[in-house]
C-alpha atoms as a PDB file:
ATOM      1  CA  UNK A   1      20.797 -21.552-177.421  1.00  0.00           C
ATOM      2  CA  UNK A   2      17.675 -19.627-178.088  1.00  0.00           C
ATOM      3  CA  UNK A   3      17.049 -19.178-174.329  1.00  0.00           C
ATOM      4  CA  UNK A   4      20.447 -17.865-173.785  1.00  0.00           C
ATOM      5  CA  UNK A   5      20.303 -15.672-176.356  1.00  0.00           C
ATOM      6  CA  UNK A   6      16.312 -14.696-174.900  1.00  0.00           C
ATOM      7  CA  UNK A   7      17.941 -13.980-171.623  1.00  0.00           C
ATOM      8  CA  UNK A   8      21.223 -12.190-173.005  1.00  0.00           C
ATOM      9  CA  UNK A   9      18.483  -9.868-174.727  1.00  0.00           C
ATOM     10  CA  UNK A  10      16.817  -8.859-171.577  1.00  0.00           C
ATOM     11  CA  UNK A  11      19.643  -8.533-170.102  1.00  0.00           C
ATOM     12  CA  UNK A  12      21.044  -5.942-172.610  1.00  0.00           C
ATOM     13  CA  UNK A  13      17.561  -4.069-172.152  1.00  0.00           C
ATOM     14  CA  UNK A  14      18.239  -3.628-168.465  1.00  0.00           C
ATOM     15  CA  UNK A  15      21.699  -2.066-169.330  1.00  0.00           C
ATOM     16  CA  UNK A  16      20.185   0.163-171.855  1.00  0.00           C
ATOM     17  CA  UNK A  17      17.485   1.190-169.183  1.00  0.00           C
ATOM     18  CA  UNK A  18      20.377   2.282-166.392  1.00  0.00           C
ATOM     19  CA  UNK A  19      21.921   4.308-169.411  1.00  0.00           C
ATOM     20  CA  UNK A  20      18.343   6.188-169.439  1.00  0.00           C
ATOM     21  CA  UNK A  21      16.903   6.868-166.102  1.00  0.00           C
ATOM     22  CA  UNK A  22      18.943   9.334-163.376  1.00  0.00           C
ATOM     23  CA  UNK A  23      19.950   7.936-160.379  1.00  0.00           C
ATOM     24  CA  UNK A  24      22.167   8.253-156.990  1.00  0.00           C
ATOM     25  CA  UNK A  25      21.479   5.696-155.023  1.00  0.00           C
ATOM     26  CA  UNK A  26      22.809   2.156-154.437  1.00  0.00           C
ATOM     27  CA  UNK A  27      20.502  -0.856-154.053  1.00  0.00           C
ATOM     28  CA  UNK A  28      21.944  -3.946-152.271  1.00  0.00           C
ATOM     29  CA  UNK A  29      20.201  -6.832-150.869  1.00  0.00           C
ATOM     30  CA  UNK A  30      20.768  -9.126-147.905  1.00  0.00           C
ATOM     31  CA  UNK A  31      21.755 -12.660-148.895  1.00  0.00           C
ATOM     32  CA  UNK A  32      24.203 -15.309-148.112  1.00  0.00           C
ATOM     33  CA  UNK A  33      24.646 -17.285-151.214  1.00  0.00           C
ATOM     34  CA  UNK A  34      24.985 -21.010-151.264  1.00  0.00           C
ATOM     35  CA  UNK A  35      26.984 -23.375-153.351  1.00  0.00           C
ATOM     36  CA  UNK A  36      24.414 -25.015-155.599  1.00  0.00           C
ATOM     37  CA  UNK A  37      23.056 -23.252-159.142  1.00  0.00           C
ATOM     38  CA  UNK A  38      20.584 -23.587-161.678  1.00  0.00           C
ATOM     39  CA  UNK A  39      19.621 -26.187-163.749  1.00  0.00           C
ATOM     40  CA  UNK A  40      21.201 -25.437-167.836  1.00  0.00           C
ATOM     41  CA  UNK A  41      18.480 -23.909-169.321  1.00  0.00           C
ATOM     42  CA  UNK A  42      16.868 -22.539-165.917  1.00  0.00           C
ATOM     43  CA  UNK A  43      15.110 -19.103-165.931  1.00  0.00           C
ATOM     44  CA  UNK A  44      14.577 -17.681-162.353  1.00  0.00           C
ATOM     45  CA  UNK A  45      13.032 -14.121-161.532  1.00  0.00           C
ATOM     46  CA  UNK A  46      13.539 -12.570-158.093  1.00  0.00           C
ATOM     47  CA  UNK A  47      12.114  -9.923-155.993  1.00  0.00           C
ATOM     48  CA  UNK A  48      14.108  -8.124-153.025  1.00  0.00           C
ATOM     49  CA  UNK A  49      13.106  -5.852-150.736  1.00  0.00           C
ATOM     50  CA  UNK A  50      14.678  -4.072-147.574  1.00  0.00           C
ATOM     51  CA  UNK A  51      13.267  -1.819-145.573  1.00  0.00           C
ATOM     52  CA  UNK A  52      15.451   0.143-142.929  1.00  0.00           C
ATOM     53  CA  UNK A  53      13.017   0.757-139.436  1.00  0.00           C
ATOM     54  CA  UNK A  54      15.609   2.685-137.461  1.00  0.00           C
ATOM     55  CA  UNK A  55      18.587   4.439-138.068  1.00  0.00           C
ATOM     56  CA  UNK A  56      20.480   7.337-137.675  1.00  0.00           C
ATOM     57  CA  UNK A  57      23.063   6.787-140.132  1.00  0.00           C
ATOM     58  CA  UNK A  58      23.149  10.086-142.744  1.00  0.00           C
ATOM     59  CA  UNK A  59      22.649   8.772-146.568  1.00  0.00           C
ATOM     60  CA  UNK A  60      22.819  10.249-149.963  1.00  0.00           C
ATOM     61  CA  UNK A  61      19.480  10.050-151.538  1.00  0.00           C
ATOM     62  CA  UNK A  62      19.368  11.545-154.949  1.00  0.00           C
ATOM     63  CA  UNK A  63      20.984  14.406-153.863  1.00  0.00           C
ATOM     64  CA  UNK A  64      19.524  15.060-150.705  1.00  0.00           C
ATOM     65  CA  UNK A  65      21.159  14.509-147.326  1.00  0.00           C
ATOM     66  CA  UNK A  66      19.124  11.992-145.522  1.00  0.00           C
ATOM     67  CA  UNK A  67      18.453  10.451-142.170  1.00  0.00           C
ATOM     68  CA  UNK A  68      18.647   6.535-143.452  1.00  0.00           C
ATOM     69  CA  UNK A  69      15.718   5.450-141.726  1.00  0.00           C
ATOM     70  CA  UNK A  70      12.652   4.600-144.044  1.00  0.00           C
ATOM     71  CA  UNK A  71      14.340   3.943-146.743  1.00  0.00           C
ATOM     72  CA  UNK A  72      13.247   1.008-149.140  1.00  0.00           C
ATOM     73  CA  UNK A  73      15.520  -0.637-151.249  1.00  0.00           C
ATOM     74  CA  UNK A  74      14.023  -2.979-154.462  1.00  0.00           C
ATOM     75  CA  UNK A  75      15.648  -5.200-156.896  1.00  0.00           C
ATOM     76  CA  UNK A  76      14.513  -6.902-159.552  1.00  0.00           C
ATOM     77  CA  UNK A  77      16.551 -10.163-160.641  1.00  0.00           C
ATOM     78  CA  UNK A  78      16.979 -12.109-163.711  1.00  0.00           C
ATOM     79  CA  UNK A  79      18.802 -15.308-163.809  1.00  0.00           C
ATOM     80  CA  UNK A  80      19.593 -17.982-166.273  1.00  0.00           C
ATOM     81  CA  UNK A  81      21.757 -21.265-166.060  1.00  0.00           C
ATOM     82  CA  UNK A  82      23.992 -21.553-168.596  1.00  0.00           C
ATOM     83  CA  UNK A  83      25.161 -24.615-167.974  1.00  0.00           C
ATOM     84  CA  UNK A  84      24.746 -26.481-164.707  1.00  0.00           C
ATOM     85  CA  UNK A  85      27.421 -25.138-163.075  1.00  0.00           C
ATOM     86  CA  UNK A  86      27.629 -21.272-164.776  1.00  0.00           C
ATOM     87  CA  UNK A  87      24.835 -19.081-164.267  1.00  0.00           C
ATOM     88  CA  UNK A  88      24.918 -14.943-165.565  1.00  0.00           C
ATOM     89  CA  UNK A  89      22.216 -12.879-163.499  1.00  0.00           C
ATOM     90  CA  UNK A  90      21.494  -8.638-164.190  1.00  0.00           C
ATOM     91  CA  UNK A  91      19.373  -6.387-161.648  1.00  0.00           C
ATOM     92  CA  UNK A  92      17.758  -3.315-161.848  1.00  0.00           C
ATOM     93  CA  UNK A  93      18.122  -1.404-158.496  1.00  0.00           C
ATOM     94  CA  UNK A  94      15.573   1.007-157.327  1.00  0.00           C
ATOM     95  CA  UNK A  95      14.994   3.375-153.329  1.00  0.00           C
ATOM     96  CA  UNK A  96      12.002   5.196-152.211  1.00  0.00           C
ATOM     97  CA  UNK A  97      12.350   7.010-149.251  1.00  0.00           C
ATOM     98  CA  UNK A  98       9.992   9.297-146.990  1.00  0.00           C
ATOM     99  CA  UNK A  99      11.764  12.451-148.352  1.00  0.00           C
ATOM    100  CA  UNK A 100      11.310  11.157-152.190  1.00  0.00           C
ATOM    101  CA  UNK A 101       9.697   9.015-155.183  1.00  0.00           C
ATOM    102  CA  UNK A 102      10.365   5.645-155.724  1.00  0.00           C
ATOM    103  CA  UNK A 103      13.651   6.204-157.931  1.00  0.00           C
ATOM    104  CA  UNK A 104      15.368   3.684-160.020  1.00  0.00           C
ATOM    105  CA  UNK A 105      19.432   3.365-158.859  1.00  0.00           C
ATOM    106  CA  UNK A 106      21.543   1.030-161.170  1.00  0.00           C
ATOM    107  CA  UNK A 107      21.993  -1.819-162.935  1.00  0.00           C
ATOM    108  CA  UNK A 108      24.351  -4.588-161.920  1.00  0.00           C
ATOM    109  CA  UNK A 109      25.287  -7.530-163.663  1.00  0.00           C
ATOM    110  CA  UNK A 110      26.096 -11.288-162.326  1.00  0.00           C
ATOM    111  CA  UNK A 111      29.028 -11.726-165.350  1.00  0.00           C
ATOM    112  CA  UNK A 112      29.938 -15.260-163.417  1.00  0.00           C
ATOM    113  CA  UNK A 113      28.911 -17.599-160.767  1.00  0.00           C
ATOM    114  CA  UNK A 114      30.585 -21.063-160.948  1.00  0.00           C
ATOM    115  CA  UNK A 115      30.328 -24.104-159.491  1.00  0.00           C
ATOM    116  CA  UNK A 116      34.430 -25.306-159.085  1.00  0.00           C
ATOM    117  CA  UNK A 117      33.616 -28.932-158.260  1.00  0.00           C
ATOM    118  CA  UNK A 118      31.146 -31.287-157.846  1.00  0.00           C
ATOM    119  CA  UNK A 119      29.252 -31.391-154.431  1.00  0.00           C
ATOM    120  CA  UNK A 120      31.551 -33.568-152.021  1.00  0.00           C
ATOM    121  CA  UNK A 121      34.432 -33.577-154.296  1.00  0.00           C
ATOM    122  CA  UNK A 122      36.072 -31.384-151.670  1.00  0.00           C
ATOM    123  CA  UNK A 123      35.563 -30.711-147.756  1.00  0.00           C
ATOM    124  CA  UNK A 124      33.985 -27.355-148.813  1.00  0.00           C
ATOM    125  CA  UNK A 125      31.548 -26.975-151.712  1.00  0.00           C
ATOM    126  CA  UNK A 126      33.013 -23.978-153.211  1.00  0.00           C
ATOM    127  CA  UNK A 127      31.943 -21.275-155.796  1.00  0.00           C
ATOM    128  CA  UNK A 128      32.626 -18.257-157.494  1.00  0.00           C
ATOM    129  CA  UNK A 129      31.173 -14.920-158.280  1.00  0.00           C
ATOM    130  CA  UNK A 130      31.422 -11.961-159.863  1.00  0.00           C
ATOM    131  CA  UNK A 131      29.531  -8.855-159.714  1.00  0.00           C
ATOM    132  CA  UNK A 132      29.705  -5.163-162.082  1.00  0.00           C
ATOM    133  CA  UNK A 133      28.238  -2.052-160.851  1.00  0.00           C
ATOM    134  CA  UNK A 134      26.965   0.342-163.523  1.00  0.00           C
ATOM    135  CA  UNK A 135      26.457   3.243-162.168  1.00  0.00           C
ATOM    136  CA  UNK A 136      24.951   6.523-164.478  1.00  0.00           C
ATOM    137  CA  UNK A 137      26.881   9.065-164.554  1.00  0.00           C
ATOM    138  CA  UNK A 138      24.340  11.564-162.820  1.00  0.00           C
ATOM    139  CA  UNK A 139      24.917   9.218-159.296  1.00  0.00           C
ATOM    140  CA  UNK A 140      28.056  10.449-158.480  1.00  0.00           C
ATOM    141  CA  UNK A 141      29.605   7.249-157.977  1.00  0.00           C
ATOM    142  CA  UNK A 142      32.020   4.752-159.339  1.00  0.00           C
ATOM    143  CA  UNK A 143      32.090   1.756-160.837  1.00  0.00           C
ATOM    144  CA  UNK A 144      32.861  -1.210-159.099  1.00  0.00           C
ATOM    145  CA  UNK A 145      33.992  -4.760-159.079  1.00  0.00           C
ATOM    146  CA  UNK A 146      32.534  -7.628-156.759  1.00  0.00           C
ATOM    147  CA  UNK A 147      33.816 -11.077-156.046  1.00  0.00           C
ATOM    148  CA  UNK A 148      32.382 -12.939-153.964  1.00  0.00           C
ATOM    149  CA  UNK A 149      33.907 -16.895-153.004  1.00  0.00           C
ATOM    150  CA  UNK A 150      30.644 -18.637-151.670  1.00  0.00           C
ATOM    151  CA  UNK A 151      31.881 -21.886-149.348  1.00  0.00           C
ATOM    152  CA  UNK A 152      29.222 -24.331-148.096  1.00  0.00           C
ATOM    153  CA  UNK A 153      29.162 -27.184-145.838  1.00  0.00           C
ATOM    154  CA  UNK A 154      26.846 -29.463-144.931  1.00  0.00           C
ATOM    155  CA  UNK A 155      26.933 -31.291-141.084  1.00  0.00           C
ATOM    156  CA  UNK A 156      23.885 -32.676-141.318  1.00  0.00           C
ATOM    157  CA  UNK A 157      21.291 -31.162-139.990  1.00  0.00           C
ATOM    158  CA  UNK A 158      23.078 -28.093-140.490  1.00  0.00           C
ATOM    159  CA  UNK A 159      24.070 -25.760-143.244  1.00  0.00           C
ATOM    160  CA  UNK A 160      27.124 -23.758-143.239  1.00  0.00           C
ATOM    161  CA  UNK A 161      27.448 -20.764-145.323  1.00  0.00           C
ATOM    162  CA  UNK A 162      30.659 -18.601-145.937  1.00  0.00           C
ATOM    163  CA  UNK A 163      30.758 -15.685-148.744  1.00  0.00           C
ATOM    164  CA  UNK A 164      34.150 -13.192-148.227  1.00  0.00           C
ATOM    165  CA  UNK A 165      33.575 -10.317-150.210  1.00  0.00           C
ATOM    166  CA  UNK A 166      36.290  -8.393-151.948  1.00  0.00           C
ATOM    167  CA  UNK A 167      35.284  -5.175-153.653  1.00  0.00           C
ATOM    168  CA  UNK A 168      37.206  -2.577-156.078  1.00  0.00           C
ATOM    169  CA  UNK A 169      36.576   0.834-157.016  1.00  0.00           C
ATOM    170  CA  UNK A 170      37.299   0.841-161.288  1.00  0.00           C
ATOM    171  CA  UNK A 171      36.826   4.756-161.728  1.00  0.00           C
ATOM    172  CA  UNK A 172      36.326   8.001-159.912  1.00  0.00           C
ATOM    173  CA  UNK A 173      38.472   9.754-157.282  1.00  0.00           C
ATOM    174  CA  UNK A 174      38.664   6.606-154.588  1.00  0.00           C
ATOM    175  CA  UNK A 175      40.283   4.335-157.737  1.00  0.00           C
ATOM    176  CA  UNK A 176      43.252   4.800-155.985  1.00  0.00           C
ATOM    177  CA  UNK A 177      41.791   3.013-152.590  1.00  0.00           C
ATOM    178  CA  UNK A 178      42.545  -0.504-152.388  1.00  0.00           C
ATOM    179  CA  UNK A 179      39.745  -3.621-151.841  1.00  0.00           C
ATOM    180  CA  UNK A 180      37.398  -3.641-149.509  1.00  0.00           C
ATOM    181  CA  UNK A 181      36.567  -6.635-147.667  1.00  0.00           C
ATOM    182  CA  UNK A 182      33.079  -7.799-146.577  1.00  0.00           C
ATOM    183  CA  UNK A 183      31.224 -10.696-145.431  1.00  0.00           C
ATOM    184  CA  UNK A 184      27.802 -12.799-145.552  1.00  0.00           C
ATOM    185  CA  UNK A 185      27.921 -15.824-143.687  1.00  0.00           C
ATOM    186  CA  UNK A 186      24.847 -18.147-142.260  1.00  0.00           C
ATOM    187  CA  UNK A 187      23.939 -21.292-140.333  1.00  0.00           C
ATOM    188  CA  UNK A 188      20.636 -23.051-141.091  1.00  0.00           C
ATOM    189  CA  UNK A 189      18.522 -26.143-140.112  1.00  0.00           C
ATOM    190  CA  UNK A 190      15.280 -27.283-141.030  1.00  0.00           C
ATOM    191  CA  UNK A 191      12.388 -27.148-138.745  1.00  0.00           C
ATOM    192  CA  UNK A 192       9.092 -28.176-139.926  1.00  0.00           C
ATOM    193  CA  UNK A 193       9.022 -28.126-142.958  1.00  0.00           C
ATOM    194  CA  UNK A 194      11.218 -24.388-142.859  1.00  0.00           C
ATOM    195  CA  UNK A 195      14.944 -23.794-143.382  1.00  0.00           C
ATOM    196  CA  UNK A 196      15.647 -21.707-140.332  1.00  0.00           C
ATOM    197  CA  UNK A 197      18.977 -19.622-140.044  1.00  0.00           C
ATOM    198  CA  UNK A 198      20.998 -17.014-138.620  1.00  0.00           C
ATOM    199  CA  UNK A 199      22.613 -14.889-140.757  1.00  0.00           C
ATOM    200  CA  UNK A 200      25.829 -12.471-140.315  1.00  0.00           C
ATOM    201  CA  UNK A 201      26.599  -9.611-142.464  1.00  0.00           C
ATOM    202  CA  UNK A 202      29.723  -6.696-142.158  1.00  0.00           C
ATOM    203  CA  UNK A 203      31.828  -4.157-144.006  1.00  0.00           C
ATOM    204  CA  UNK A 204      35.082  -3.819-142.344  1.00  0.00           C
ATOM    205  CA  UNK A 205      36.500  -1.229-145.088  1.00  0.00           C
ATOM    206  CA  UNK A 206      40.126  -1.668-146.886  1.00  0.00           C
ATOM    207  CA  UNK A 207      41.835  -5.160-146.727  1.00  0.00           C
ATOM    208  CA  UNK A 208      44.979  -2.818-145.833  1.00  0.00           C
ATOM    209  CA  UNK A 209      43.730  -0.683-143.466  1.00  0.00           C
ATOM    210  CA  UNK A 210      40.729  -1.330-141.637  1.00  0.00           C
ATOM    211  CA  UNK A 211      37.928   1.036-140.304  1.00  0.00           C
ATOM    212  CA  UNK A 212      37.845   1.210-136.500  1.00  0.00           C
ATOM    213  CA  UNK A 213      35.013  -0.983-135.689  1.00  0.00           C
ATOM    214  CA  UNK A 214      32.347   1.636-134.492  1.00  0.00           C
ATOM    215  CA  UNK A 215      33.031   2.495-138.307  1.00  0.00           C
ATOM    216  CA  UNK A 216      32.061  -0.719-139.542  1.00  0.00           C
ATOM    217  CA  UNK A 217      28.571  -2.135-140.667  1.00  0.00           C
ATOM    218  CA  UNK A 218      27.818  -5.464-138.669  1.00  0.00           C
ATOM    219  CA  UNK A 219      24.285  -6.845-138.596  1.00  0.00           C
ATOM    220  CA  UNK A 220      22.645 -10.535-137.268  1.00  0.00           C
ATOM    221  CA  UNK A 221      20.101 -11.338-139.199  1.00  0.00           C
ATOM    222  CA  UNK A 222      17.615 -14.465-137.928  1.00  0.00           C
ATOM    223  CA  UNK A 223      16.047 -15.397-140.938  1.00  0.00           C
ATOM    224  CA  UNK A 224      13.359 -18.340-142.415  1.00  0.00           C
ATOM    225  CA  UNK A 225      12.646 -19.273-145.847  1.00  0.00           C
ATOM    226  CA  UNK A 226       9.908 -21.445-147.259  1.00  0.00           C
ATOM    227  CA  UNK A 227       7.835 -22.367-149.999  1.00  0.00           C
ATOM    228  CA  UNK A 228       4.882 -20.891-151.391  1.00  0.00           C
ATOM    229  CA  UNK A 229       4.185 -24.102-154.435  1.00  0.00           C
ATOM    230  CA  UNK A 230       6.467 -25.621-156.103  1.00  0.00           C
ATOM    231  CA  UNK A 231       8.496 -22.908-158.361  1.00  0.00           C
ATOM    232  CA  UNK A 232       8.171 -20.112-155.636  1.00  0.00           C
ATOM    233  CA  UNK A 233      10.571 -19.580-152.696  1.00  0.00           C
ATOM    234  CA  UNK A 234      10.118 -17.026-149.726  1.00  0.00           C
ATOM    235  CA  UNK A 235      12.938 -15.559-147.875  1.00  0.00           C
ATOM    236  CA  UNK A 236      12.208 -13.600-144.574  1.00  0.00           C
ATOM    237  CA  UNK A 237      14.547 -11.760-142.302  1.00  0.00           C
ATOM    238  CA  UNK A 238      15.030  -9.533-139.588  1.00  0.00           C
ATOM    239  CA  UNK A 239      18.273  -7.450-138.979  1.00  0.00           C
ATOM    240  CA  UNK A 240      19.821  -5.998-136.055  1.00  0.00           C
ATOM    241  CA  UNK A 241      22.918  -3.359-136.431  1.00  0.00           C
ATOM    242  CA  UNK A 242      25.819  -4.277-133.786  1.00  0.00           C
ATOM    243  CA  UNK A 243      27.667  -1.287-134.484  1.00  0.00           C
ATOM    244  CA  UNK A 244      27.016   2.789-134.790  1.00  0.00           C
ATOM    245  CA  UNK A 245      27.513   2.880-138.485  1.00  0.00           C
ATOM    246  CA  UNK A 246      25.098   0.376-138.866  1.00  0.00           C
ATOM    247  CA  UNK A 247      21.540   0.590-139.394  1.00  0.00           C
ATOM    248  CA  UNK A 248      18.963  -0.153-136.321  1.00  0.00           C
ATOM    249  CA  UNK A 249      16.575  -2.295-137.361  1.00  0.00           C
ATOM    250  CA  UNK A 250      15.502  -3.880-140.649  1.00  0.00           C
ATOM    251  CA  UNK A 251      13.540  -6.210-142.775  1.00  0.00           C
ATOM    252  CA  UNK A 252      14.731  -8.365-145.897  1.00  0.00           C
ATOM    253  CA  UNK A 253      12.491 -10.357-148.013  1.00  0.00           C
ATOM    254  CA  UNK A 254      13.562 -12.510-150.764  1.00  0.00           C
ATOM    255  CA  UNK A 255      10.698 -13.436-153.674  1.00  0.00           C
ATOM    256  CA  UNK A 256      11.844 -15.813-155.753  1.00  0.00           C
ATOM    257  CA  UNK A 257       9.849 -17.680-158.804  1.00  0.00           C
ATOM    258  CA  UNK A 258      11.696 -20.218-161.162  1.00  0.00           C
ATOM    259  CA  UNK A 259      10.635 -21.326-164.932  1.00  0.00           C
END
């Protein structure tokens, strides 16, 4: 009880932080989540970084009208197991670009992510999420609603990785718009000693009415991950837009340490 109420404290603090600092930008990282969580009790911190090499996709950086290209996005995670199948996460989102400071973005908070049965009680190991953007009111955007159903199954060697995404606007003028619908999915192996993948990620815009598809953000994403010790994982990737709204080239990196 102590640590949850240690880690519910921290998390509060990164709230009251996103109520302080200005802010217009949107952090988000590039990860297909898998079925299993933490440990009751389990603390884990995490580090992600993406860095956009090429793009010419406009963007919205604190104000300023941007070419996309350079910009850095940084998270800082918090996690905690609750129980050992509930775990409540909160980030602190920050962007630098070539045209700016490093600038802190948002907070969002991991309210849920649940385990629904035991692994091989059903043909897919299945979980769910849920995700609350806190925007400040300075950003000029709204606040939202993730959920996110991660499916996993295992064909040994392989991994299989699903996560549809289904996203609502709460407030602001696009309340009115319905869900939008996006995906993560990835197939890994291990090689070595490494748990090699390829990874998948797109937004295809409202459930009801989707963008054409030279409007929609598809990337591959080969990606490796590996351990530095015991309690510290590494998570490398490289993505590749498929589509004109998407970004050229990028890297993803993944730093996690657990207690």
């Amino acid at each position: 009880m102590r640590d949850l109420i240690r880690v519910l404290t921290c998390l509060v603090a990164f709230a009251t932080l996103s109520a302080l600092e200005s802010t217009v930008a949107q952090a988000s990282g590039f990860k297909v989540y898998g079925y299993k969580t933490a440990a009751e009790g389990q603390v884990e911190v995490a580090y992600w970084y993406t860095h956009i090499l090429q793009s010419g996709v406009p963007y919205n950086f604190f104000g300023q009208t941007v070419n996309k290209e350079g910009l850095s996005q940084h998270s800082i995670e918090l996690e905690y197991g609750v129980t050992d199948r509930w775990m409540i996460s909160g980030y602190l989102d920050f962007e630098s670009h070539p045209a700016g400071n490093l600038e802190y973005a948002q907070f969002r908070t991991v309210f849920s992510r649940y385990r629904l049965f035991e692994q091989g009680e059903r043909f897919l190991d299945t979980a769910i999420y849920f995700e609350y953007y806190i925007p400040h009111a300075s950003s000029q955007r709204d606040e939202k609603i993730e959920t996110r159903l991660i499916l996993e199954k295992t064909l040994v060697p392989f991994v299989v990785r699903l996560n549809p995404i289904f996203e609502k606007t709460l407030s602001g003028p696009d309340v009115e718009e319905g869900g939008e619908l996006e995906y993560a999915a990835g197939l890994y192996a291990p090689i070595n000693g490494l748990r090699v993948g390829l990874e998948a990620y797109g937004k295809l815009g409202e459930m009801r009415d989707w963008k054409p598809w030279d409007a929609q953000e598809h990337y591959l994403v080969p990606d490796i991950e590996f351990h530095l010790g015991p309690h510290v994982e590494v998570d490398l990737g490289v993505g590749v837009g498929l589509t004109k709204a998407s970004d050229g080239l990028l890297v993803k990196t993944v730093l996690e340490y657990e207690f």
